[in-house]
N, C-alpha and C. Protein backbone atom coordinates (compact mmCIF):
# COMPACT_ATOMS: atom_id res chain seq x y z
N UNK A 1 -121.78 103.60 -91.66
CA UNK A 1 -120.97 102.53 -92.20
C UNK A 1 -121.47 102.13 -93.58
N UNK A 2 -121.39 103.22 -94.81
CA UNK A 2 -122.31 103.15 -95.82
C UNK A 2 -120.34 102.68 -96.92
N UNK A 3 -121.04 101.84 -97.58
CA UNK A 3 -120.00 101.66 -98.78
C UNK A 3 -120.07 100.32 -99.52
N UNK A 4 -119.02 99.80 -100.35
CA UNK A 4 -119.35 98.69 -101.23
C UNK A 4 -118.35 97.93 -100.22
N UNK A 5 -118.37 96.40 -99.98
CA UNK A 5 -117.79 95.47 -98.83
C UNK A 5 -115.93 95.42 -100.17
N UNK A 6 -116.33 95.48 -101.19
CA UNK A 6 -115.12 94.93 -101.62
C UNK A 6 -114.23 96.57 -102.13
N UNK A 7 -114.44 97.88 -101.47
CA UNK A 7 -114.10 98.95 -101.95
C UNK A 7 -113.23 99.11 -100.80
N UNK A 8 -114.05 98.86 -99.70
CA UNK A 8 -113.44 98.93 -98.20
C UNK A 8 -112.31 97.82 -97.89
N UNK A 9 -112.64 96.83 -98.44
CA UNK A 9 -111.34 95.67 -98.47
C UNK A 9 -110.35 96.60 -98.47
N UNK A 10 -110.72 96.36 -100.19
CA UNK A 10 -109.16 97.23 -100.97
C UNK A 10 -108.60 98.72 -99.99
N UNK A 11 -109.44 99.51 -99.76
CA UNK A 11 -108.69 100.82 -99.14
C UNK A 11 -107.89 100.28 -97.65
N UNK A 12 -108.51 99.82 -96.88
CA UNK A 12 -107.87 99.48 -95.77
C UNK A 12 -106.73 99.14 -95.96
N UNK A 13 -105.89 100.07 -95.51
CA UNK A 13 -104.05 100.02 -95.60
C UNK A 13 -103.93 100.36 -94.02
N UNK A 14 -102.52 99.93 -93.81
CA UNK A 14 -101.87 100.84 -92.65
C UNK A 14 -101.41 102.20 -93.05
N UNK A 15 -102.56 102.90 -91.94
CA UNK A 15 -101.81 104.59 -92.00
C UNK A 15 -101.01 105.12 -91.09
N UNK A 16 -99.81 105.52 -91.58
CA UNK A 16 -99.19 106.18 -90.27
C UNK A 16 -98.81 107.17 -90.14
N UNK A 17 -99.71 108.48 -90.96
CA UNK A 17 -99.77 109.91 -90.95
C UNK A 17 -100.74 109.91 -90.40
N UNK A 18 -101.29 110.13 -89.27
CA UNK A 18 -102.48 110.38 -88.72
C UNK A 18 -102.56 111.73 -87.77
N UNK A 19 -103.88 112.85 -88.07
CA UNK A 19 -103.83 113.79 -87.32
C UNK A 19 -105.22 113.75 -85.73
N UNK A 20 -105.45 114.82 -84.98
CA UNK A 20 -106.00 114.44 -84.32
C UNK A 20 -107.48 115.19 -84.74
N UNK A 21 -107.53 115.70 -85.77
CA UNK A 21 -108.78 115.81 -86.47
C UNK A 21 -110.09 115.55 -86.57
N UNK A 22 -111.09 115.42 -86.06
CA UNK A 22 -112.08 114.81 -85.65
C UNK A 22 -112.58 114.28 -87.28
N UNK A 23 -113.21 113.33 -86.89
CA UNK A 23 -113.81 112.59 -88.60
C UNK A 23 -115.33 112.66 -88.78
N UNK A 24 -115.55 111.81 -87.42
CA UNK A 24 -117.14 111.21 -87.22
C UNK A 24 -116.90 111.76 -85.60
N UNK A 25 -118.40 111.94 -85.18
CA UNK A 25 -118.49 112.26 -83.62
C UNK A 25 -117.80 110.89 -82.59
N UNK A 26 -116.99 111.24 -81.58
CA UNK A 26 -117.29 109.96 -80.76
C UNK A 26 -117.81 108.81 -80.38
N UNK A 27 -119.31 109.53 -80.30
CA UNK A 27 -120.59 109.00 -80.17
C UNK A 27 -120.84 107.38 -81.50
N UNK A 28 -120.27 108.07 -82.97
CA UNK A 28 -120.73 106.99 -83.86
C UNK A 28 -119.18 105.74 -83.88
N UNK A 29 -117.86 106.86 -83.30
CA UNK A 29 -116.51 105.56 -83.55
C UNK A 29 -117.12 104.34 -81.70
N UNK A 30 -117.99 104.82 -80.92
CA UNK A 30 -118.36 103.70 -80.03
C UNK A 30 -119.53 102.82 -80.43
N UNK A 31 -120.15 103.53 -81.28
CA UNK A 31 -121.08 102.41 -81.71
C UNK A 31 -120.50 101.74 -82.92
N UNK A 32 -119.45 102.25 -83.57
CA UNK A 32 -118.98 101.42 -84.72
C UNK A 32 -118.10 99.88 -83.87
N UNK A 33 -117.78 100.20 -82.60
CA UNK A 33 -117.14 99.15 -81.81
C UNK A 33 -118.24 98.30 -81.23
N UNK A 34 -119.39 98.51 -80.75
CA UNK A 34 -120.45 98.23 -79.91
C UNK A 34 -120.83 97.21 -81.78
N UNK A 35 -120.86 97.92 -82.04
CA UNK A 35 -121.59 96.82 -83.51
C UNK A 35 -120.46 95.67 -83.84
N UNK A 36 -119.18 95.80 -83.69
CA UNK A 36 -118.11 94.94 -84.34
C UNK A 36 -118.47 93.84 -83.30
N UNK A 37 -118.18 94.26 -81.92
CA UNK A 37 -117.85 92.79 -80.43
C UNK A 37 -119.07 92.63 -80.74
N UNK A 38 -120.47 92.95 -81.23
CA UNK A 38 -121.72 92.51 -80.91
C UNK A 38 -121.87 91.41 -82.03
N UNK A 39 -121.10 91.05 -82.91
CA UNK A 39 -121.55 90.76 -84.40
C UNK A 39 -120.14 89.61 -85.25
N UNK A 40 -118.98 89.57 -84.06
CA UNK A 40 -117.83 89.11 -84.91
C UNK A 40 -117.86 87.55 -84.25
N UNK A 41 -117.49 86.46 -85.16
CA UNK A 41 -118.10 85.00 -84.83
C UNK A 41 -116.51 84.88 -83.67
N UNK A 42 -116.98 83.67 -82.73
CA UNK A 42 -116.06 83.15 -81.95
C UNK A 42 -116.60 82.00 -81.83
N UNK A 43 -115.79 81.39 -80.71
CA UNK A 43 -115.25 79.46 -81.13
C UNK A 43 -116.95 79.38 -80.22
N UNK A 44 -117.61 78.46 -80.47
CA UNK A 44 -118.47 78.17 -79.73
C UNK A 44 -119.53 79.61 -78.91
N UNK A 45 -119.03 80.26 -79.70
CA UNK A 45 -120.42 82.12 -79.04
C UNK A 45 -119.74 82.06 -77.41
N UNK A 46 -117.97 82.03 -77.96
CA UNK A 46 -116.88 82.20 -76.42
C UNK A 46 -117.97 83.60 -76.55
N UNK A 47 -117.69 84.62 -77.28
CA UNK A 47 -118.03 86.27 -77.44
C UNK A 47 -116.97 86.48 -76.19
N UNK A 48 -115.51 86.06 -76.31
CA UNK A 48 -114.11 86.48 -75.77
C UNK A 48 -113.99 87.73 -75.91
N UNK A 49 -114.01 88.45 -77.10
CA UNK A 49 -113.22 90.19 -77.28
C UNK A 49 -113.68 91.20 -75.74
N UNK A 50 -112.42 91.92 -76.36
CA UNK A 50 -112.98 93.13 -75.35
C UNK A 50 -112.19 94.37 -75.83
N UNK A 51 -113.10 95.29 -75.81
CA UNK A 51 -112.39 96.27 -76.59
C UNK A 51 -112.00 97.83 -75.13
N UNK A 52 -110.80 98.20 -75.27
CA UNK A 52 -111.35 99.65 -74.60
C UNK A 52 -110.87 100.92 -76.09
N UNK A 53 -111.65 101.84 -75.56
CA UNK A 53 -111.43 102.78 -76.72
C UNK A 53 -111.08 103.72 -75.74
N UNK A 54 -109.63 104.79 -76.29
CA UNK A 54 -108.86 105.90 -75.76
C UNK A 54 -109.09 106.79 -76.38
N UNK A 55 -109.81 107.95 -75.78
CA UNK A 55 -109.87 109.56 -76.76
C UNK A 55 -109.35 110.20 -75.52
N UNK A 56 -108.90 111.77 -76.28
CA UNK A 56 -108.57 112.64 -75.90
C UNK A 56 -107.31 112.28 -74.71
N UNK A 57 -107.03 112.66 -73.51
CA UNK A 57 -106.10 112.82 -72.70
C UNK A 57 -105.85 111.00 -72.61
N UNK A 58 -106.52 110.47 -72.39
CA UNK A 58 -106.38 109.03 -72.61
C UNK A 58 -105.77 108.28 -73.66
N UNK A 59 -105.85 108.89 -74.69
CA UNK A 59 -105.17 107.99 -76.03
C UNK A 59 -104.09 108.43 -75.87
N UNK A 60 -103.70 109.89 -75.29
CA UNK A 60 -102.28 110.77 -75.53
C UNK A 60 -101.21 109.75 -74.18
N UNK A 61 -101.90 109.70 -72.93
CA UNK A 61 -101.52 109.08 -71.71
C UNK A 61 -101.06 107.52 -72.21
N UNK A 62 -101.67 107.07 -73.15
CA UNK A 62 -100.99 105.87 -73.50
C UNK A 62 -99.95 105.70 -74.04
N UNK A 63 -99.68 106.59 -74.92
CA UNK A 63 -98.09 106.46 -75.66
C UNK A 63 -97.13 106.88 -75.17
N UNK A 64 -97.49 107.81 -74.09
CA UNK A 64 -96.68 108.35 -73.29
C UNK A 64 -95.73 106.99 -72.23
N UNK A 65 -96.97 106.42 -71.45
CA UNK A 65 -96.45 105.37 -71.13
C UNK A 65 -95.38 104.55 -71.83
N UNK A 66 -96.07 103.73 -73.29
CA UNK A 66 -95.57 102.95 -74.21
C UNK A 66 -94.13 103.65 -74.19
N UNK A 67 -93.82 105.23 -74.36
CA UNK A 67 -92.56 105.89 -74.64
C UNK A 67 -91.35 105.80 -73.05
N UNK A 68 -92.52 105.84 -71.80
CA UNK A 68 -91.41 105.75 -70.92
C UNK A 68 -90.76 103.80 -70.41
N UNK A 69 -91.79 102.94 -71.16
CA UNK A 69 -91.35 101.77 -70.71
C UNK A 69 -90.44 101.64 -71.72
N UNK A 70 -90.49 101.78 -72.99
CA UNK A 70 -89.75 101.74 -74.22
C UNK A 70 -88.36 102.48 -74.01
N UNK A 71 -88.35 103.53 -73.19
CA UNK A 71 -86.74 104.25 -72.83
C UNK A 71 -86.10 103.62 -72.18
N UNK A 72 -86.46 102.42 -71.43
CA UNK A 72 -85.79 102.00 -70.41
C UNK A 72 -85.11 100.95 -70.77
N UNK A 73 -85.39 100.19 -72.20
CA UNK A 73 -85.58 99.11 -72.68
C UNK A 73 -84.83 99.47 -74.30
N UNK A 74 -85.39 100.42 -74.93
CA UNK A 74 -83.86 100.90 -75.98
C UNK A 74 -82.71 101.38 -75.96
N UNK A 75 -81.77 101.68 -77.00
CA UNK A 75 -80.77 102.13 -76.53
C UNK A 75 -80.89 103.22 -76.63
N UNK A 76 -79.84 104.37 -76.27
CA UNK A 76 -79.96 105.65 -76.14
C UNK A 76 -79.79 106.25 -77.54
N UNK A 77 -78.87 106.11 -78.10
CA UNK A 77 -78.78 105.78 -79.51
C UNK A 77 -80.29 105.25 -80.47
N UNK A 78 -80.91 104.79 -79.95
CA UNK A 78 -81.82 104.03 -81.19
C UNK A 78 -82.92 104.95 -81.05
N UNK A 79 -83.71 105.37 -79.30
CA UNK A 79 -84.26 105.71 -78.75
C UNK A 79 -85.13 106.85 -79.80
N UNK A 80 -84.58 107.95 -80.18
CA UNK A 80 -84.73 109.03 -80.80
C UNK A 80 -85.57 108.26 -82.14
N UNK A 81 -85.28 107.31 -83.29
CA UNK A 81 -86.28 106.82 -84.19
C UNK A 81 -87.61 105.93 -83.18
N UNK A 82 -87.14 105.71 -82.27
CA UNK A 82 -88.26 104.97 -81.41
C UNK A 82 -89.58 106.03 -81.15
N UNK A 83 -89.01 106.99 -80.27
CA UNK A 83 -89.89 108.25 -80.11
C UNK A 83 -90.51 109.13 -80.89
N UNK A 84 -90.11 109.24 -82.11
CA UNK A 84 -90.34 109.57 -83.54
C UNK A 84 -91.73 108.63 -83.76
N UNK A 85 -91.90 107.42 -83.73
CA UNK A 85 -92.71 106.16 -84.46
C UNK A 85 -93.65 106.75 -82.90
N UNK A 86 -93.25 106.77 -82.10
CA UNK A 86 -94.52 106.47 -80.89
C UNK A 86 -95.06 107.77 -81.19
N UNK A 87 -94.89 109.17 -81.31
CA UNK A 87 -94.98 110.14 -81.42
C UNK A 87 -96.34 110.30 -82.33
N UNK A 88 -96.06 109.79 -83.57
CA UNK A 88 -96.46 109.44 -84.58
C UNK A 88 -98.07 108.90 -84.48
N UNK A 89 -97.68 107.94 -83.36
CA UNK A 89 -99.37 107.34 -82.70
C UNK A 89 -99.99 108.06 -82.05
N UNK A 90 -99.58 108.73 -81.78
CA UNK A 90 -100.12 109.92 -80.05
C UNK A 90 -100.34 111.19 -80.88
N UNK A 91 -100.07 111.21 -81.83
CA UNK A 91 -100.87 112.40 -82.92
C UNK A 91 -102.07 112.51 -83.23
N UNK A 92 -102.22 110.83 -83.16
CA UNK A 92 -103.98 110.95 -83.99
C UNK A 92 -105.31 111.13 -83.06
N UNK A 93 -106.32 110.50 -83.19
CA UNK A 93 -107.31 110.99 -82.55
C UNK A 93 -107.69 110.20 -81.51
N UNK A 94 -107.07 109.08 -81.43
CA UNK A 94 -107.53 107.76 -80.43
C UNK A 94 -107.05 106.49 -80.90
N UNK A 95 -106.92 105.82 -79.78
CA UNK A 95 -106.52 104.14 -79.82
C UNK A 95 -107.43 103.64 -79.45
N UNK A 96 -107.36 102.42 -79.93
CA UNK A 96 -108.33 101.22 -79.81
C UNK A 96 -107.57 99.91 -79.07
N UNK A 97 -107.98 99.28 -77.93
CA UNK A 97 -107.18 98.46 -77.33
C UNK A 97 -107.81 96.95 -77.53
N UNK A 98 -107.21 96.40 -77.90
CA UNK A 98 -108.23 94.79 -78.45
C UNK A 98 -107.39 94.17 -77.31
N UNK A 99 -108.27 93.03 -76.62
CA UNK A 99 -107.99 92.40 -75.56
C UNK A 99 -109.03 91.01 -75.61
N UNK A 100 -108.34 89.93 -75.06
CA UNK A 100 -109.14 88.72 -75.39
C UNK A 100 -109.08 88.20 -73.54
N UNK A 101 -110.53 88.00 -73.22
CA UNK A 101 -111.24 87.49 -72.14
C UNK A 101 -110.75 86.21 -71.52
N UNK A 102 -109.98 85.82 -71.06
CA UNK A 102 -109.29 84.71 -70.68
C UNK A 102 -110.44 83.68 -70.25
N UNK A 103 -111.28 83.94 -68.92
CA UNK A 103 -112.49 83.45 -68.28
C UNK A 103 -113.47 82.63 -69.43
N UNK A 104 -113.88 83.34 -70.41
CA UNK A 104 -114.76 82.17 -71.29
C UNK A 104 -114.11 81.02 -71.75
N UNK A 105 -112.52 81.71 -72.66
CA UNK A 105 -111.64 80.42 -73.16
C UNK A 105 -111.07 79.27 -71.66
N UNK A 106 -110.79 79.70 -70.99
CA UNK A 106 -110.41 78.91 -69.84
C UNK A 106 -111.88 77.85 -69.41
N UNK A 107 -113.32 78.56 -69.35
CA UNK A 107 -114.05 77.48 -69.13
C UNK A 107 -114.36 76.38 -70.47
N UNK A 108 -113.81 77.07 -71.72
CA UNK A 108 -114.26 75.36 -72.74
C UNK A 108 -113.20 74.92 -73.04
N UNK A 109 -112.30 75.54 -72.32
CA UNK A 109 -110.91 74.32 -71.83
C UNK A 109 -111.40 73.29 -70.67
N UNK A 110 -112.03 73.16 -70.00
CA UNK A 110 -112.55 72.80 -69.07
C UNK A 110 -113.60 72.15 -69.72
N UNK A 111 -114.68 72.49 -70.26
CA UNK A 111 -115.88 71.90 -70.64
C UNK A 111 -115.46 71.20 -71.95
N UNK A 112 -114.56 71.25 -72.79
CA UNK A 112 -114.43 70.31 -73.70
C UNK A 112 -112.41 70.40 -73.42
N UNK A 113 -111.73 69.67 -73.11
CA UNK A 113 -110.65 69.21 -72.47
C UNK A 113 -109.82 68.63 -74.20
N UNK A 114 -111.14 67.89 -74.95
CA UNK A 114 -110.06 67.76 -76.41
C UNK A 114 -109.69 68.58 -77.12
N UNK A 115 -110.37 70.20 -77.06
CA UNK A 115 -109.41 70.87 -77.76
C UNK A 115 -108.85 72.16 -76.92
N UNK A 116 -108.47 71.46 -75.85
CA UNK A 116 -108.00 72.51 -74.63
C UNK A 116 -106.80 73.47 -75.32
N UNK A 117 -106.21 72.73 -76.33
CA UNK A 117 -104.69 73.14 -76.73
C UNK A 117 -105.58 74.53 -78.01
N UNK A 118 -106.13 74.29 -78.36
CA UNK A 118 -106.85 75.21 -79.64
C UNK A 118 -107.78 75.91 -79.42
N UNK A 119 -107.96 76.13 -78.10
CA UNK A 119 -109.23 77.43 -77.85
C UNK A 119 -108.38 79.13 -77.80
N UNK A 120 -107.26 78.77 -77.12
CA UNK A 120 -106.45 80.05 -77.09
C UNK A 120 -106.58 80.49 -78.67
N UNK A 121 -105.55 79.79 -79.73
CA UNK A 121 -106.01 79.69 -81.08
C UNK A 121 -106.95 80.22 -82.00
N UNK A 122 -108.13 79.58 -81.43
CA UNK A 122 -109.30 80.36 -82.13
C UNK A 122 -110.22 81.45 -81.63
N UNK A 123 -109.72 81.66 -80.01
CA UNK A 123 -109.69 82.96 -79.24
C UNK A 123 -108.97 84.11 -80.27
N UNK A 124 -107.94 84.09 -80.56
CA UNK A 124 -107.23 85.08 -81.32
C UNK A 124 -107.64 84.98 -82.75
N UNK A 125 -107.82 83.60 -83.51
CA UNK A 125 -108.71 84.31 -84.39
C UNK A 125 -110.15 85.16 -84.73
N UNK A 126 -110.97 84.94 -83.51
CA UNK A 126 -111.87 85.90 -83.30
C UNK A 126 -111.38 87.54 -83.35
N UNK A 127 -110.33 87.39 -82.22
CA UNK A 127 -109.67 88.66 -82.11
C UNK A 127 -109.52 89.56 -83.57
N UNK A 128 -108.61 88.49 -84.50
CA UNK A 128 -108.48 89.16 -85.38
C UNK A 128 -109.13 89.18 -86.49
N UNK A 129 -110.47 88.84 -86.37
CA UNK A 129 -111.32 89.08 -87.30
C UNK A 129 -111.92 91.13 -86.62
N UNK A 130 -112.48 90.88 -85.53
CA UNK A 130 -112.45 91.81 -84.75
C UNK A 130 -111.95 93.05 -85.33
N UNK A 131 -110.84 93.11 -84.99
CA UNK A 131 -109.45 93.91 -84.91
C UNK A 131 -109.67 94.30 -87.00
N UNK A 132 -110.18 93.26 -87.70
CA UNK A 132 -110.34 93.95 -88.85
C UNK A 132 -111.80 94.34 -89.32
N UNK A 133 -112.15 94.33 -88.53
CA UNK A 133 -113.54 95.04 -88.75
C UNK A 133 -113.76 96.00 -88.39
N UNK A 134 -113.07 96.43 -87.14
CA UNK A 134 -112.83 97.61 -86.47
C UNK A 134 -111.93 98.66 -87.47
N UNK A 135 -110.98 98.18 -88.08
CA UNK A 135 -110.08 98.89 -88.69
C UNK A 135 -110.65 98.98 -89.65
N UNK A 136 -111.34 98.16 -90.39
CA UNK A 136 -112.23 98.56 -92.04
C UNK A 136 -113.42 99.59 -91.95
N UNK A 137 -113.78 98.97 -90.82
CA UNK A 137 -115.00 100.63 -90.50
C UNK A 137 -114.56 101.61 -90.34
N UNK A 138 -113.22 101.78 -89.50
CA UNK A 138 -112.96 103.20 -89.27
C UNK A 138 -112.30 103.54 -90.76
N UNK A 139 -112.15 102.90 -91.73
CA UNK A 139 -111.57 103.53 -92.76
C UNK A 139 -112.88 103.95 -93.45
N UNK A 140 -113.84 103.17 -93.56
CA UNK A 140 -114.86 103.71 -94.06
C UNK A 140 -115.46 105.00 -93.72
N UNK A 141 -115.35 105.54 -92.68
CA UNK A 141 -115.47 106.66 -92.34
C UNK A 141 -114.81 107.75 -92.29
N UNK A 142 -113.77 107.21 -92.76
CA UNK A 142 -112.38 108.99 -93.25
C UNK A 142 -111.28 108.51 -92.19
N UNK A 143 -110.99 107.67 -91.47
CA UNK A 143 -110.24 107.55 -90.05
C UNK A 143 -109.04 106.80 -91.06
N UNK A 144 -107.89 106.98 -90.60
CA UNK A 144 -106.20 105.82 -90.74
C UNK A 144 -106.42 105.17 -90.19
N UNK A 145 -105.57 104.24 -90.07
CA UNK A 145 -105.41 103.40 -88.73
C UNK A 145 -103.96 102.22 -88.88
N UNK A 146 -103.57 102.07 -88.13
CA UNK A 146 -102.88 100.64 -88.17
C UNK A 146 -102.29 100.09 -86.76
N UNK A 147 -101.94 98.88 -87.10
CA UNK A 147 -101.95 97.72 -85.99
C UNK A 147 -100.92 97.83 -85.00
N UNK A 148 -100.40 97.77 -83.92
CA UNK A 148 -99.54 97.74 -82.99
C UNK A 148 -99.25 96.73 -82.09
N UNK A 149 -98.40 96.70 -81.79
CA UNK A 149 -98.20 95.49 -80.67
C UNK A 149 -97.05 95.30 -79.91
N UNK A 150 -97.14 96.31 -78.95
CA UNK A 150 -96.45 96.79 -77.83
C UNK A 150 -96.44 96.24 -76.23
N UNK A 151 -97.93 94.72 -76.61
CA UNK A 151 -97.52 93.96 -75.56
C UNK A 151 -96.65 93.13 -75.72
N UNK A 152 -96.05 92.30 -74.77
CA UNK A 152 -96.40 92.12 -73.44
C UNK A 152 -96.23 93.20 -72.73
N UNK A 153 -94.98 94.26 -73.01
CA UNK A 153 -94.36 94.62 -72.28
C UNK A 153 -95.09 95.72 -71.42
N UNK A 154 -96.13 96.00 -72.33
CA UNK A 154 -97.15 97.29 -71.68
C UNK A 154 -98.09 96.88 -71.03
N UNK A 155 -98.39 95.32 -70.76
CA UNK A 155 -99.41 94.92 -70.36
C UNK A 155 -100.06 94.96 -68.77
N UNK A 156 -99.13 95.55 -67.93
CA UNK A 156 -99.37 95.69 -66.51
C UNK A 156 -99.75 97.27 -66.54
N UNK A 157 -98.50 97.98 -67.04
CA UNK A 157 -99.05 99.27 -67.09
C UNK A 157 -100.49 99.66 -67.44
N UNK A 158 -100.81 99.30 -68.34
CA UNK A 158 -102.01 99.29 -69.06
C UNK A 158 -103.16 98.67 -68.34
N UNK A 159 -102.88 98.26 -67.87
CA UNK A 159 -104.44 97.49 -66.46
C UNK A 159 -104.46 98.17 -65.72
N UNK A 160 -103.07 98.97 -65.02
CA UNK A 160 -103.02 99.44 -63.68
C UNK A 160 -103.99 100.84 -64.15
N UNK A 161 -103.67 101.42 -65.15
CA UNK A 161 -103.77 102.76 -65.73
C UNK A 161 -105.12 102.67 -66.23
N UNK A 162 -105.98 101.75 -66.44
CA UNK A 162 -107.34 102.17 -66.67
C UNK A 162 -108.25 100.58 -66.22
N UNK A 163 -107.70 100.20 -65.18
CA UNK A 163 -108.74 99.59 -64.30
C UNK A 163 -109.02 98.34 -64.84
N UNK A 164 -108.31 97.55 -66.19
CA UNK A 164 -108.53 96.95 -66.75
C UNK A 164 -108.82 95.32 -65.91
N UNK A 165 -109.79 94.38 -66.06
CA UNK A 165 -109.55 93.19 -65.03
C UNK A 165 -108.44 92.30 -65.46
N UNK A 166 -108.33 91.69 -64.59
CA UNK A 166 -107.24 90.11 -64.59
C UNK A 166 -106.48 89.30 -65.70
N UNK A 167 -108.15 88.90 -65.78
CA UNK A 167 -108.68 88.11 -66.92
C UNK A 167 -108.45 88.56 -68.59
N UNK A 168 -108.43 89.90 -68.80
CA UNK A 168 -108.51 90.12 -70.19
C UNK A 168 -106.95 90.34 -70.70
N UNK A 169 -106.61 90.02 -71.46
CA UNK A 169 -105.48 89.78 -72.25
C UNK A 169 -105.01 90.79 -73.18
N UNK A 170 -104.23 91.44 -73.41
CA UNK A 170 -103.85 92.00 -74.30
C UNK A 170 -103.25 91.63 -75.63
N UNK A 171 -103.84 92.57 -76.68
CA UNK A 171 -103.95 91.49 -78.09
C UNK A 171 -102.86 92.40 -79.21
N UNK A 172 -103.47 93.35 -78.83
CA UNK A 172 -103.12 94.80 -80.12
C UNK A 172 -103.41 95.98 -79.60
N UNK A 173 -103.00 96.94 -80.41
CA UNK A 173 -103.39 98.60 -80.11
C UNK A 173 -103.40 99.22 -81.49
N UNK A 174 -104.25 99.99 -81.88
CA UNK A 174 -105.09 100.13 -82.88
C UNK A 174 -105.12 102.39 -82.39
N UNK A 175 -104.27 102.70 -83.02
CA UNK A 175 -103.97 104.52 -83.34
C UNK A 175 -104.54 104.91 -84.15
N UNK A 176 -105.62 106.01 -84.66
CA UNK A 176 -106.34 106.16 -85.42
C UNK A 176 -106.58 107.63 -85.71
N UNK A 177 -106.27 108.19 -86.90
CA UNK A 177 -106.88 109.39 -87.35
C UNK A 177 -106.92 109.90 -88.59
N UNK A 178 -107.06 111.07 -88.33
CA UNK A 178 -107.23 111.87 -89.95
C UNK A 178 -106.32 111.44 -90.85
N UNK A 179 -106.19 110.77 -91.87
CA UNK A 179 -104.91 110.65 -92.34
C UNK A 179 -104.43 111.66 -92.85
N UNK A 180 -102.96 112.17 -92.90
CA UNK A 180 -102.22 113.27 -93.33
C UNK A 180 -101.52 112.93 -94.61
N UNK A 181 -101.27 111.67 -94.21
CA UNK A 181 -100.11 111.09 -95.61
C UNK A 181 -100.77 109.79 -96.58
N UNK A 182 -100.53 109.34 -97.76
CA UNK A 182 -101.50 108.17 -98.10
C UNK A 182 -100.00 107.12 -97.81
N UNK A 183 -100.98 105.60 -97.69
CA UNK A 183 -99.58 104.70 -97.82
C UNK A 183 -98.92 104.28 -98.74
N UNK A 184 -98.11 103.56 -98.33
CA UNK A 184 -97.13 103.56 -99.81
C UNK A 184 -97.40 102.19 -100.52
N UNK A 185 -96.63 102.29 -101.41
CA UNK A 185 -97.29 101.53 -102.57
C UNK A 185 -97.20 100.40 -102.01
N UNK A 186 -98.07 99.07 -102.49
CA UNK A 186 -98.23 97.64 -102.29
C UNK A 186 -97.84 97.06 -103.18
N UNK A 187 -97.00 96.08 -102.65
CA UNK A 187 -96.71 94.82 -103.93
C UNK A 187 -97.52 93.74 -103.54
N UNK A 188 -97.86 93.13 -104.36
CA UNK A 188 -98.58 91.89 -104.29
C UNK A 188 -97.93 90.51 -105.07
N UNK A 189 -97.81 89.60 -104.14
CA UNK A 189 -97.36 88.15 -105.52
C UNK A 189 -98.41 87.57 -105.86
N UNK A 190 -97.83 86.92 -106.84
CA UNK A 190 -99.09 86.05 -107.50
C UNK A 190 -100.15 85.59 -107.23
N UNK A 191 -101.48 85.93 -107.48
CA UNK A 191 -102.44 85.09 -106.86
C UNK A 191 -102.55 83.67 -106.92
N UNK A 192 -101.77 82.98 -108.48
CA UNK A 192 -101.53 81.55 -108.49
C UNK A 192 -100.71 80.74 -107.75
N UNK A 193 -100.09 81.85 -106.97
CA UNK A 193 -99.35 80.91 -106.37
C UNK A 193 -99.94 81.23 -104.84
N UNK A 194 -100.92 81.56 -104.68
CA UNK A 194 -101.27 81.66 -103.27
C UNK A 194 -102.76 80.60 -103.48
N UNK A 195 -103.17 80.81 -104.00
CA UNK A 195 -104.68 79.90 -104.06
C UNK A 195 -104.83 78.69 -105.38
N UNK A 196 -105.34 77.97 -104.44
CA UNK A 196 -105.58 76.47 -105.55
C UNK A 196 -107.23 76.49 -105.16
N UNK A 197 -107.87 76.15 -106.77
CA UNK A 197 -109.25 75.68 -106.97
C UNK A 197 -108.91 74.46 -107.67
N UNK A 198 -110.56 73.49 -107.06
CA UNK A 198 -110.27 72.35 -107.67
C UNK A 198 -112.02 72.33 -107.78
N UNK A 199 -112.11 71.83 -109.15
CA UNK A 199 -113.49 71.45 -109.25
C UNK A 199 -113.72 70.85 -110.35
């Protein structure tokens, strides 16, 4: 995870040419996850995240799913650009499944009751600090990647299919590989009109 913090900002795009290409061994994309949940701040050290990581027959078994709940649910007509885009994910080398721990946020709903309404809240902003740290490392290392979000609707399947508990929540899904294609261009608006300094 060698690079400059503001080089890696900037590159991190959504990729969605991804091959199944190997980049880095296995071995270093689980410790690049083992370092993110070990290290990313949450509301009170909840340490809510939960990550599962899908290689090989497993990452492929997921979209597959995503493609047969998704047929049942598009039209027949639309279906064909649908399967195209899922296709697309199930190319690359692995998914990343971000999931938030219900059990910690549920007890400092309980142990602090005044901000019962804002722990879910800052549960998911953990998440998505997470979710971009995960994605900035794997770019740092030659990997695509971009964001998904195919729950609710996958969210039973997806427990039943790899044992997942009760308690953990589904957040995102995170497809990742060689990139084949670069992304396309970015527009940006004004920075003056997004940020105020006062001093």
């Amino acid at each position: 995870m060698e690079g400059n913090f503001y080089t890696a900002v900037e590159k991190r795009r959504s990729i969605y040419g991804i091959s199944k290409e190997a980049v880095i061994s296995d071995d270093k994309i689980k410790k690049i996850i083992e370092h993110a949940v070990k290290f990313i701040p949450s509301a009170f050290n909840s340490q809510s995240g939960r990550v599962v990581l899908l290689l090989g027959e497993h990452h492929d078994k997921l979209w597959e799913i995503i493609k047969d709940i998704l047929r049942e649910k598009v039209s027949e007509k639309k279906f064909p650009k649908t399967e195209e885009k899922l296709n697309s994910f199930k190319s690359g080398y692995g998914t990343v499944l971000f999931f938030e721990d219900q059990e910690p946020v549920q007890e400092l709903q309980q142990k602090f009751p005044k901000y019962k309404d804002t722990f879910p809240i800052w549960s998911h902003h953990s998440s998505g600090m997470l979710q971009y740290v995960v994605w900035t490392a794997l770019e740092l290392e030659g990997f695509g990647a971009s964001l998904q979000h195919y729950n609710p609707i996958i969210d039973d399947a997806v427990k039943k299919e790899w044992d997942i508990p009760e308690n953990w929540e589904l957040v995102s899904q995170m497809p990742f590989g060689k990139p084949t294609a670069p992304p396309g261009e970015k527009e940006f608006k004004p920075l003056d009109e997004r940020i105020k300094v006062f001093k």
